[in-house]
N, C-alpha and C. Protein backbone atom coordinates (compact mmCIF):
# COMPACT_ATOMS: atom_id res chain seq x y z
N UNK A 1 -22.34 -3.60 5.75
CA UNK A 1 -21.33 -3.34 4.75
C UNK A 1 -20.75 -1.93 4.91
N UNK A 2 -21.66 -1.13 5.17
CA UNK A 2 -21.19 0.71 5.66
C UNK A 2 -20.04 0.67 6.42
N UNK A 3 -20.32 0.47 7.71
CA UNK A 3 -19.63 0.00 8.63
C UNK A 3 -18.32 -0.62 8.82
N UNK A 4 -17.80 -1.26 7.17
CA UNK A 4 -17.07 -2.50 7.09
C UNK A 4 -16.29 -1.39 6.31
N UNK A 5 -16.77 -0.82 4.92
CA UNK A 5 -16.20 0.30 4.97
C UNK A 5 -15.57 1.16 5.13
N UNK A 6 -16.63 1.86 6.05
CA UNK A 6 -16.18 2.83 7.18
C UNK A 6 -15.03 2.98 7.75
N UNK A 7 -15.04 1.98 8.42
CA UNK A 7 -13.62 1.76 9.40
C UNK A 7 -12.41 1.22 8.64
N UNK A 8 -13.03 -0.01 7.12
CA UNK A 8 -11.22 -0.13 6.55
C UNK A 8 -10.73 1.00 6.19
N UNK A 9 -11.42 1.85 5.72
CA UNK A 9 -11.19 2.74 4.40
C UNK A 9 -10.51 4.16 5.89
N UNK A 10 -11.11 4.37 7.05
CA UNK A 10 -10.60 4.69 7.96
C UNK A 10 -9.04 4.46 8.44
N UNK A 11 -9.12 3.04 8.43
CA UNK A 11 -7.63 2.65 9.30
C UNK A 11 -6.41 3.17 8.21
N UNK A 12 -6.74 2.53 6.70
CA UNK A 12 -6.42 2.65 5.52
C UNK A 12 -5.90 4.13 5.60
N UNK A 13 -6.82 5.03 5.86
CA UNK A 13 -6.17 6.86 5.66
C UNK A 13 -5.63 6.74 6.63
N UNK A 14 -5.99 6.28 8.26
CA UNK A 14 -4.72 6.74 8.98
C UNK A 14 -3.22 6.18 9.36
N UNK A 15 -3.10 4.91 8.09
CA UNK A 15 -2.20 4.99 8.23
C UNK A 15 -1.25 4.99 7.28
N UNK A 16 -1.57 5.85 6.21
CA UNK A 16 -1.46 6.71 5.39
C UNK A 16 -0.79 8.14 5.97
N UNK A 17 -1.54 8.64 7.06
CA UNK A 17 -1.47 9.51 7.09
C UNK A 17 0.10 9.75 8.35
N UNK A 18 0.18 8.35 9.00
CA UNK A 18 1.00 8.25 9.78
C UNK A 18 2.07 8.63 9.18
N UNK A 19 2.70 7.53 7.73
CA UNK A 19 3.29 7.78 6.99
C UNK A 19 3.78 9.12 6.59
N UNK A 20 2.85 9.64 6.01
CA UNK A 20 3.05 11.15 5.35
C UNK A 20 3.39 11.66 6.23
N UNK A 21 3.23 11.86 7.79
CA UNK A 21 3.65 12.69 9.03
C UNK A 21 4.72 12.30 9.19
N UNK A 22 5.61 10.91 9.42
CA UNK A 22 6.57 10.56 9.41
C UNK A 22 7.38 11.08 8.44
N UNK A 23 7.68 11.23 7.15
CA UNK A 23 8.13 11.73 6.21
C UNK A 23 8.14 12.99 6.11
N UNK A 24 7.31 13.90 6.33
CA UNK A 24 6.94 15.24 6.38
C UNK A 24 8.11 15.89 7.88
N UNK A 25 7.54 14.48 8.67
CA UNK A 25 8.63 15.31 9.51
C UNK A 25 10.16 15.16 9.85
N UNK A 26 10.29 13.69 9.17
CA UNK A 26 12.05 13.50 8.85
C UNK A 26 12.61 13.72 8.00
N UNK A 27 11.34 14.32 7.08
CA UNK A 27 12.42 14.53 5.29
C UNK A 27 12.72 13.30 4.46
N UNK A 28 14.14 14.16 3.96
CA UNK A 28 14.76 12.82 2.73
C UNK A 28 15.86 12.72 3.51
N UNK A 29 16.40 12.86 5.22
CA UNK A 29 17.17 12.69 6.08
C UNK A 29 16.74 10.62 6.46
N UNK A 30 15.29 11.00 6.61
CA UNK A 30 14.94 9.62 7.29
C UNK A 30 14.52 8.55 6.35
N UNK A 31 14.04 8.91 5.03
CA UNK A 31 14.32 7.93 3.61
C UNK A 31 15.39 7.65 3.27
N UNK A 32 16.11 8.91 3.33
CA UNK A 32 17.63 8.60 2.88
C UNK A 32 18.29 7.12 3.58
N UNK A 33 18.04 7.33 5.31
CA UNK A 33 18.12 6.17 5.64
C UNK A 33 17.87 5.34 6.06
N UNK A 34 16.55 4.77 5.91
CA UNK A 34 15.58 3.88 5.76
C UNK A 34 14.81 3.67 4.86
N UNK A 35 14.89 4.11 3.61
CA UNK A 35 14.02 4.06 2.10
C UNK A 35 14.20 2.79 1.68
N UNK A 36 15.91 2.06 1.96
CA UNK A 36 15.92 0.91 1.36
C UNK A 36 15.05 -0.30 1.89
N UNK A 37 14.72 -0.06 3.20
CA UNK A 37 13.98 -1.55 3.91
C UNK A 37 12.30 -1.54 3.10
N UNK A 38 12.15 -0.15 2.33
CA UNK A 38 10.88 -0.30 1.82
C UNK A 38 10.94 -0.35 0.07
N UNK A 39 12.28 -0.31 -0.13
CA UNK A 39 12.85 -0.19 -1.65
C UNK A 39 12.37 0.94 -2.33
N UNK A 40 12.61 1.89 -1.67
CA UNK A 40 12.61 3.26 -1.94
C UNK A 40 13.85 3.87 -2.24
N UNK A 41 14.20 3.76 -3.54
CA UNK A 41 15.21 4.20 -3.64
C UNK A 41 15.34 5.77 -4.19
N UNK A 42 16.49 6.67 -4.23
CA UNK A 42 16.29 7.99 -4.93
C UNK A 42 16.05 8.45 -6.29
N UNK A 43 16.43 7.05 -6.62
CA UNK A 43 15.92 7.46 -8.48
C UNK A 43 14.12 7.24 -8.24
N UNK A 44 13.81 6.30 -7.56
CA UNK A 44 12.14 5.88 -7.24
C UNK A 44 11.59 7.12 -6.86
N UNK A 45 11.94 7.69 -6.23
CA UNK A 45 11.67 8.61 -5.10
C UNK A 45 11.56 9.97 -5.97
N UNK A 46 12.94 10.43 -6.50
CA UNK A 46 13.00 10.93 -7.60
C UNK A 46 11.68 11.57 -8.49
N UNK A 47 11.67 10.28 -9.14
CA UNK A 47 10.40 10.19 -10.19
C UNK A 47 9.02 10.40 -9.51
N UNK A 48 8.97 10.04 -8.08
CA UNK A 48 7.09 10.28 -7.71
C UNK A 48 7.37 11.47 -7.11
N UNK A 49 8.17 11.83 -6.94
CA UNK A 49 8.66 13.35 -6.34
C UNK A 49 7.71 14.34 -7.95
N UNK A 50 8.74 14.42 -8.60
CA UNK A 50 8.92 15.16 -9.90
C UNK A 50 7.24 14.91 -10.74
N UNK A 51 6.37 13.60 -10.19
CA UNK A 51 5.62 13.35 -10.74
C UNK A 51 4.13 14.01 -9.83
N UNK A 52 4.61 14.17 -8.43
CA UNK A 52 3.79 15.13 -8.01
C UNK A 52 3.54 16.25 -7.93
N UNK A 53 4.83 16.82 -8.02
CA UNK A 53 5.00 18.36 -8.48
C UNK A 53 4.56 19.12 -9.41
N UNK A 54 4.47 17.91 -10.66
CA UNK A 54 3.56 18.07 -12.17
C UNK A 54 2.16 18.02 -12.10
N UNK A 55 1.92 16.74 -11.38
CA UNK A 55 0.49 17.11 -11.24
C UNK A 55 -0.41 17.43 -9.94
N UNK A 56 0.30 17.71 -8.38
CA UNK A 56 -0.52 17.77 -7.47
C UNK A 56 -1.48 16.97 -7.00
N UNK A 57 -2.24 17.02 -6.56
CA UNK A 57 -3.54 16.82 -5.86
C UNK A 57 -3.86 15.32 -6.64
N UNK A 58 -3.64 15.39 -7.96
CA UNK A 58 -4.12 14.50 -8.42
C UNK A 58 -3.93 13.46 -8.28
N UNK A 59 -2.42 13.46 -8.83
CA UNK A 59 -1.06 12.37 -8.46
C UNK A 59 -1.07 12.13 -7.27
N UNK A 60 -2.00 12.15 -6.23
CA UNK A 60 -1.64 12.22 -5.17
C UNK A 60 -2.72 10.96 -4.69
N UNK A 61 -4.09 11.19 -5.46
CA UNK A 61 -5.49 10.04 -5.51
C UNK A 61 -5.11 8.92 -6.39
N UNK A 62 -4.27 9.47 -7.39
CA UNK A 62 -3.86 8.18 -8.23
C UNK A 62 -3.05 7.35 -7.60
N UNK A 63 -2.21 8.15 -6.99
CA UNK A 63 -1.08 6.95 -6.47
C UNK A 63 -1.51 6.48 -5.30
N UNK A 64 -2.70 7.08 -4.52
CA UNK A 64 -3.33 5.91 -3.38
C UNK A 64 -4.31 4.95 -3.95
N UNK A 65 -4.37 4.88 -5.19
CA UNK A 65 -5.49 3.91 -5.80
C UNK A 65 -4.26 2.74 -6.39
N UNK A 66 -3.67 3.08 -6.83
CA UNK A 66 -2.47 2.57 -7.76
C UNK A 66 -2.27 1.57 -6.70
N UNK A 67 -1.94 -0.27 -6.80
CA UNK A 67 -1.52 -1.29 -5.88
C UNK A 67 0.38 -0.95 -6.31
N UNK A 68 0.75 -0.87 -5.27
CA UNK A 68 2.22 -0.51 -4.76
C UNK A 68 3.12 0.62 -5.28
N UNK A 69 2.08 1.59 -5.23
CA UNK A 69 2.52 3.36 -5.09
C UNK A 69 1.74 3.76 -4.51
N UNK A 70 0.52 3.12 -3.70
CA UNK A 70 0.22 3.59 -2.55
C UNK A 70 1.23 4.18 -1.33
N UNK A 71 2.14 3.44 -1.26
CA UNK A 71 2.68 3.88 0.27
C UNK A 71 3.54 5.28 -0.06
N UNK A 72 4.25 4.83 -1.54
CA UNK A 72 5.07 5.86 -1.78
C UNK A 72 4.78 6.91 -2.40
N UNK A 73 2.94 7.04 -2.46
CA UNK A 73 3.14 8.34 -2.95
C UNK A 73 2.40 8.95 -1.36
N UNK A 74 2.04 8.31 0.05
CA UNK A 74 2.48 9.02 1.20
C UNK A 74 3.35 10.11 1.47
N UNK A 75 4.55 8.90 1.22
CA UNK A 75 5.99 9.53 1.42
C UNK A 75 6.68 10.61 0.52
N UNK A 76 5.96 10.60 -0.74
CA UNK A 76 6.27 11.66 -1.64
C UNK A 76 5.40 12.93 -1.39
N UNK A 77 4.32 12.72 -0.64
CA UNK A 77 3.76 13.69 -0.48
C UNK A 77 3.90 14.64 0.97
N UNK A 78 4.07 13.68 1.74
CA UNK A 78 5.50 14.30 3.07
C UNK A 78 6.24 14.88 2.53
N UNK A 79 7.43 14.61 1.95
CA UNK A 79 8.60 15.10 1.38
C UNK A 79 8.33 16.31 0.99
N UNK A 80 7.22 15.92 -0.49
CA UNK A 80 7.05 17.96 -0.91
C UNK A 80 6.22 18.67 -0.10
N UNK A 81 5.64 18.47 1.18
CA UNK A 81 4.90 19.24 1.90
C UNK A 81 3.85 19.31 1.32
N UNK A 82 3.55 18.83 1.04
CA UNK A 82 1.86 18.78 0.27
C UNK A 82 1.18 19.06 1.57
N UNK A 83 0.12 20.20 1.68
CA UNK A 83 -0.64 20.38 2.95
C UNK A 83 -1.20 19.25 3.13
N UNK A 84 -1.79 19.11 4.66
CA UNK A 84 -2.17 18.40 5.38
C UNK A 84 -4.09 18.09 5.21
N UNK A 85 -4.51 19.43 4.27
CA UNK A 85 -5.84 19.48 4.28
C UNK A 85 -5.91 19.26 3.03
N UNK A 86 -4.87 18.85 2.07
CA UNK A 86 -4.96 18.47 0.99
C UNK A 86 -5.17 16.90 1.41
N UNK A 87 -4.17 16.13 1.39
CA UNK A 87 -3.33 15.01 2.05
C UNK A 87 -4.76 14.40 2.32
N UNK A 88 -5.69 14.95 3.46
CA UNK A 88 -6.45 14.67 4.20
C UNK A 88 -7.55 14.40 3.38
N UNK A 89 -8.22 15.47 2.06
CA UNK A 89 -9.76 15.50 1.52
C UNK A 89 -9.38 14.68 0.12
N UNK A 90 -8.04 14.56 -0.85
CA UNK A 90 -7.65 14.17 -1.37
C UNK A 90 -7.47 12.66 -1.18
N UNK A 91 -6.94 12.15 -0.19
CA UNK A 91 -6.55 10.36 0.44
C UNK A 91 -7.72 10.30 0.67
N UNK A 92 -8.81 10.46 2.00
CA UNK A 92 -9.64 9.98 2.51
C UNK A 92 -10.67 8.89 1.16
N UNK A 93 -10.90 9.93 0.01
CA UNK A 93 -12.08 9.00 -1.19
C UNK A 93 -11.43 8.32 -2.00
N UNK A 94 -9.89 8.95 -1.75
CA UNK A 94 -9.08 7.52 -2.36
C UNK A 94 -8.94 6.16 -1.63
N UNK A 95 -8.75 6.59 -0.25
CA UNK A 95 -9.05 5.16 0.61
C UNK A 95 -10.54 4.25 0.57
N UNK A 96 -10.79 5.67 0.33
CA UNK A 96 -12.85 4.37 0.17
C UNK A 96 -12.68 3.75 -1.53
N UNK A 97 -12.31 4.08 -2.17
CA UNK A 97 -12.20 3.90 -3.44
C UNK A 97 -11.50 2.53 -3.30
N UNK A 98 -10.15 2.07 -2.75
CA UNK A 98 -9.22 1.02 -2.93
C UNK A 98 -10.19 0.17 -1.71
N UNK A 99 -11.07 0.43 -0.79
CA UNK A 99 -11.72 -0.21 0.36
C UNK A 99 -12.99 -0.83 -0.27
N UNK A 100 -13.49 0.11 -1.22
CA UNK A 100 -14.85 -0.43 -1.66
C UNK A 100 -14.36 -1.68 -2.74
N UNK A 101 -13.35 -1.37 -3.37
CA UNK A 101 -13.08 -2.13 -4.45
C UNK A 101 -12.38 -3.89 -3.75
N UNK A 102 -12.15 -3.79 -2.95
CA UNK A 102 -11.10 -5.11 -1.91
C UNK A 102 -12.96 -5.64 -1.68
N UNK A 103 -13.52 -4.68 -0.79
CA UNK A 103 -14.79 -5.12 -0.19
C UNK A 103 -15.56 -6.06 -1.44
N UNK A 104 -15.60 -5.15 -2.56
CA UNK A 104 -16.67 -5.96 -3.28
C UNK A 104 -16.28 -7.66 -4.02
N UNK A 105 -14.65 -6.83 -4.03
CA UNK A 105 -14.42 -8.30 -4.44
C UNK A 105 -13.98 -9.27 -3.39
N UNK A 106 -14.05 -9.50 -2.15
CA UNK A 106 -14.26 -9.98 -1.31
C UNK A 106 -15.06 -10.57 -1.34
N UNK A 107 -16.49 -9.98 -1.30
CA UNK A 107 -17.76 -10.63 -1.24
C UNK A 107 -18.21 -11.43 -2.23
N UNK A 108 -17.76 -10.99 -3.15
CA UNK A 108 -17.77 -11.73 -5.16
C UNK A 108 -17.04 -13.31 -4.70
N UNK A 109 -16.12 -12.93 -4.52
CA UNK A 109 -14.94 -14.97 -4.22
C UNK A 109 -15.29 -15.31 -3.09
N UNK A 110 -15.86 -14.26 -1.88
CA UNK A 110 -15.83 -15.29 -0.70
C UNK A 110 -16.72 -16.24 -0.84
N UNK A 111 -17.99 -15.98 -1.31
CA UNK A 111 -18.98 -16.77 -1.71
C UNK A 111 -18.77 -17.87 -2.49
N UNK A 112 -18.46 -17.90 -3.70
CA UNK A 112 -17.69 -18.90 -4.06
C UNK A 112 -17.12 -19.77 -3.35
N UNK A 113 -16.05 -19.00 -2.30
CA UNK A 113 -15.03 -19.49 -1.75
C UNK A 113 -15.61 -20.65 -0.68
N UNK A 114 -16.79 -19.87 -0.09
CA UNK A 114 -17.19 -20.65 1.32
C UNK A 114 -18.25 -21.64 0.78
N UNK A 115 -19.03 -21.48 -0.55
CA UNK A 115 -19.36 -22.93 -0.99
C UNK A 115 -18.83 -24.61 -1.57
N UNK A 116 -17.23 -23.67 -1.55
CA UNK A 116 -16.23 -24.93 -2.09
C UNK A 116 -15.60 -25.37 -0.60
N UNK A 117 -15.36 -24.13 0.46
CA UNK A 117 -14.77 -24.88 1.37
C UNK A 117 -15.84 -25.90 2.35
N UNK A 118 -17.20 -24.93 1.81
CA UNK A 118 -18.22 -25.89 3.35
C UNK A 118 -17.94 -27.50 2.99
N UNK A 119 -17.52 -28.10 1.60
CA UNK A 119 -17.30 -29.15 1.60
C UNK A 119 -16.83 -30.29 2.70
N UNK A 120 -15.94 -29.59 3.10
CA UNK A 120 -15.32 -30.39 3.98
C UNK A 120 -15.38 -29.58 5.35
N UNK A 121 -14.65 -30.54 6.43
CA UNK A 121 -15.16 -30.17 7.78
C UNK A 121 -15.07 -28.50 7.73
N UNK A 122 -15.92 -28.20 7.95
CA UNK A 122 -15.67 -25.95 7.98
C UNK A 122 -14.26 -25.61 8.57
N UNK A 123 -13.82 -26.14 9.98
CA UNK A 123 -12.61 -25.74 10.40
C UNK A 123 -11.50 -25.97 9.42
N UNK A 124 -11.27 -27.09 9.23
CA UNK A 124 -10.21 -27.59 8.40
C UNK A 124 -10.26 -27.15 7.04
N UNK A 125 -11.19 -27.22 6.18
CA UNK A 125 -10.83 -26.14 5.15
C UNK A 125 -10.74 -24.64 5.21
N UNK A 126 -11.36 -23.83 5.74
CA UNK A 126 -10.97 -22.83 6.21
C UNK A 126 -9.26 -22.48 6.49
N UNK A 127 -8.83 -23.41 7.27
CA UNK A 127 -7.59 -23.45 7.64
C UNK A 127 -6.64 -23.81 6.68
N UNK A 128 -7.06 -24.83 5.61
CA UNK A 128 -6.19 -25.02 4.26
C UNK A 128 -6.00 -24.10 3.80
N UNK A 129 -7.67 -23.15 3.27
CA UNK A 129 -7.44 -22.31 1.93
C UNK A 129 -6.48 -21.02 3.16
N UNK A 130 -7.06 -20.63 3.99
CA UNK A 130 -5.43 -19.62 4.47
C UNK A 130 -4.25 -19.88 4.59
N UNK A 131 -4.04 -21.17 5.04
CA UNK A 131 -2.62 -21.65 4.83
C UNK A 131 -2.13 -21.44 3.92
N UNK A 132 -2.90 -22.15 2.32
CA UNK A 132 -1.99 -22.14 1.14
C UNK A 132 -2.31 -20.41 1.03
N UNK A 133 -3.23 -19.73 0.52
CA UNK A 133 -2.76 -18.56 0.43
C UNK A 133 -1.52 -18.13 1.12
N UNK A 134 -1.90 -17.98 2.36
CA UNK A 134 -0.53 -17.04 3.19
C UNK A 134 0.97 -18.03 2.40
N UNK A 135 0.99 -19.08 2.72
CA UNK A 135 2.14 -19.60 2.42
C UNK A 135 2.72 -19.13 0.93
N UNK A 136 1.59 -19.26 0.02
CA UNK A 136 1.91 -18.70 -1.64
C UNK A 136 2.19 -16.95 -1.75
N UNK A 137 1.19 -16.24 -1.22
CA UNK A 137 1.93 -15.31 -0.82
C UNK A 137 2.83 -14.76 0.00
N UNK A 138 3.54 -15.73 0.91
CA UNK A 138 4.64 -15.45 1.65
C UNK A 138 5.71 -15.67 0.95
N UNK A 139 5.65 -17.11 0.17
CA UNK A 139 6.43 -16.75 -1.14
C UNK A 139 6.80 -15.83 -2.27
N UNK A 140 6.15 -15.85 -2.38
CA UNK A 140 5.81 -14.79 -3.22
C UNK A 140 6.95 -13.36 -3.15
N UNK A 141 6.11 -13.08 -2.37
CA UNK A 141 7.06 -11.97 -1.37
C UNK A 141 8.56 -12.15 -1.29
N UNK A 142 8.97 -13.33 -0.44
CA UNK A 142 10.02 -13.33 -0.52
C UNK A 142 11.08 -13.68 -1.64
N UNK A 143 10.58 -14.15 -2.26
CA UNK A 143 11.42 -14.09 -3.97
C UNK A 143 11.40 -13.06 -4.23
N UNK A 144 10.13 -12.00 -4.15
CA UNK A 144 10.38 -10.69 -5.10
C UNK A 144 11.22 -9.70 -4.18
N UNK A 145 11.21 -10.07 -2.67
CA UNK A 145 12.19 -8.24 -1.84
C UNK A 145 13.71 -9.66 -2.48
N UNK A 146 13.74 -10.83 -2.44
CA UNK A 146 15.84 -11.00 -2.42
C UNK A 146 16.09 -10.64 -3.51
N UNK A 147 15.02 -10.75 -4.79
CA UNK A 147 15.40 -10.22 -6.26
C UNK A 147 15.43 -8.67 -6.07
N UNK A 148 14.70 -7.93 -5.74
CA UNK A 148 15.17 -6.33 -5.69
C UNK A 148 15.99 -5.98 -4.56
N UNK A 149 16.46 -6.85 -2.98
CA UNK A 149 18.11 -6.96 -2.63
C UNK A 149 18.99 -7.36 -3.52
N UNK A 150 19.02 -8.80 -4.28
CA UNK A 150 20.32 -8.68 -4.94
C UNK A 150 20.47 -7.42 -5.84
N UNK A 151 19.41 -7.39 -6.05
CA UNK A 151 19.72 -6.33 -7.56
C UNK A 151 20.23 -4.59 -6.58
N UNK A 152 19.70 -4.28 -5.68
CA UNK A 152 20.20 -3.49 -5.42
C UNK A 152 21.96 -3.77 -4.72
N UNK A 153 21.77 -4.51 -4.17
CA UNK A 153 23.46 -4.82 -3.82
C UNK A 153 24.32 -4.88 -5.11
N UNK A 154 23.89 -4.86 -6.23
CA UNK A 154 24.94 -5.14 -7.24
C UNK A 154 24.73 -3.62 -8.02
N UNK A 155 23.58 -2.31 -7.52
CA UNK A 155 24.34 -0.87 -7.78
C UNK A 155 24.52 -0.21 -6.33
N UNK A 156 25.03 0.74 -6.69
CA UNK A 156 25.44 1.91 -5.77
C UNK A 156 24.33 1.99 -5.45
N UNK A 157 24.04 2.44 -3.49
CA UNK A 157 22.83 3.34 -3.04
C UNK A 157 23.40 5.03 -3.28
N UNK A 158 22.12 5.34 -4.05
CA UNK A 158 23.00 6.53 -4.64
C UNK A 158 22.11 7.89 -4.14
């Protein structure tokens, strides 16, 4: 389980950290134009900007724990230059934090999970329950980015 850990909560900061380097080193030149493919917009941007500035370091563990202000408070933290040895001791126990928490509940449903699927042939359910997941969350997904495209096509990128 260390091990399992270890390395998500690893990949997890570095690529985190890719992020923040990317941003850090293109600015609000390279959000400006590419923020929208991640729906980053400047009022969004704006606000985790203004919201790190208030609180630092902190805002910085919260929003890598937080499910979908993770990425953007990376990029907000590129932007204001937040040091790198912050970035670094600050993310890293936030990544074990969002790693331990996926892990445990992983292990909590998989169990469950793999006593309802051994039912049937192992391959073939296996292969259902990912199918319908991926497929429900592929849905998913794609209803929610055409609803925040239309909606952004109908204001100004401002």
């Amino acid at each position: 389980i260390w091990s399992v850990l270890s390395a998500a909560a690893a990949a997890d900061q570095a690529g985190s950290l890719l992020f923040y380097g990317l941003v850090r080193t293109g600015g609000r030149a390279l959000v400006d134009r590419y923020g929208k493919w991640i729906l980053l917009t400047r009022a969004r941007l704006g606000l985790a900007e203004a919201w790190l500035a208030r609180v630092g370091p902190l805002a910085y563990f919260v929003g890598r724990i937080v499910p979908f202000l993770r990425i953007y408070s990376s990029g907000a933290a590129g932007l204001l230059r937040l040091p790198y040895g912050t970035v670094l001791s600050v993310g890293l126990p936030a990544s074990l934090v969002w790693t331990a928490g996926f892990l445990v509940l992983g292990m909590a449903v998989g169990q469950k999970t793999e006593a309802w699927v051994s039912r049937w042939h192992p391959p073939t359910g296996l292969v259902l329950v990912f199918a319908v997941a991926g497929l429900s969350l592929s849905l998913a997904l794609v209803h929610h980015l055409r609803k925040k495209v239309r909606h952004h096509a109908n204001h100004d990128w401002q």
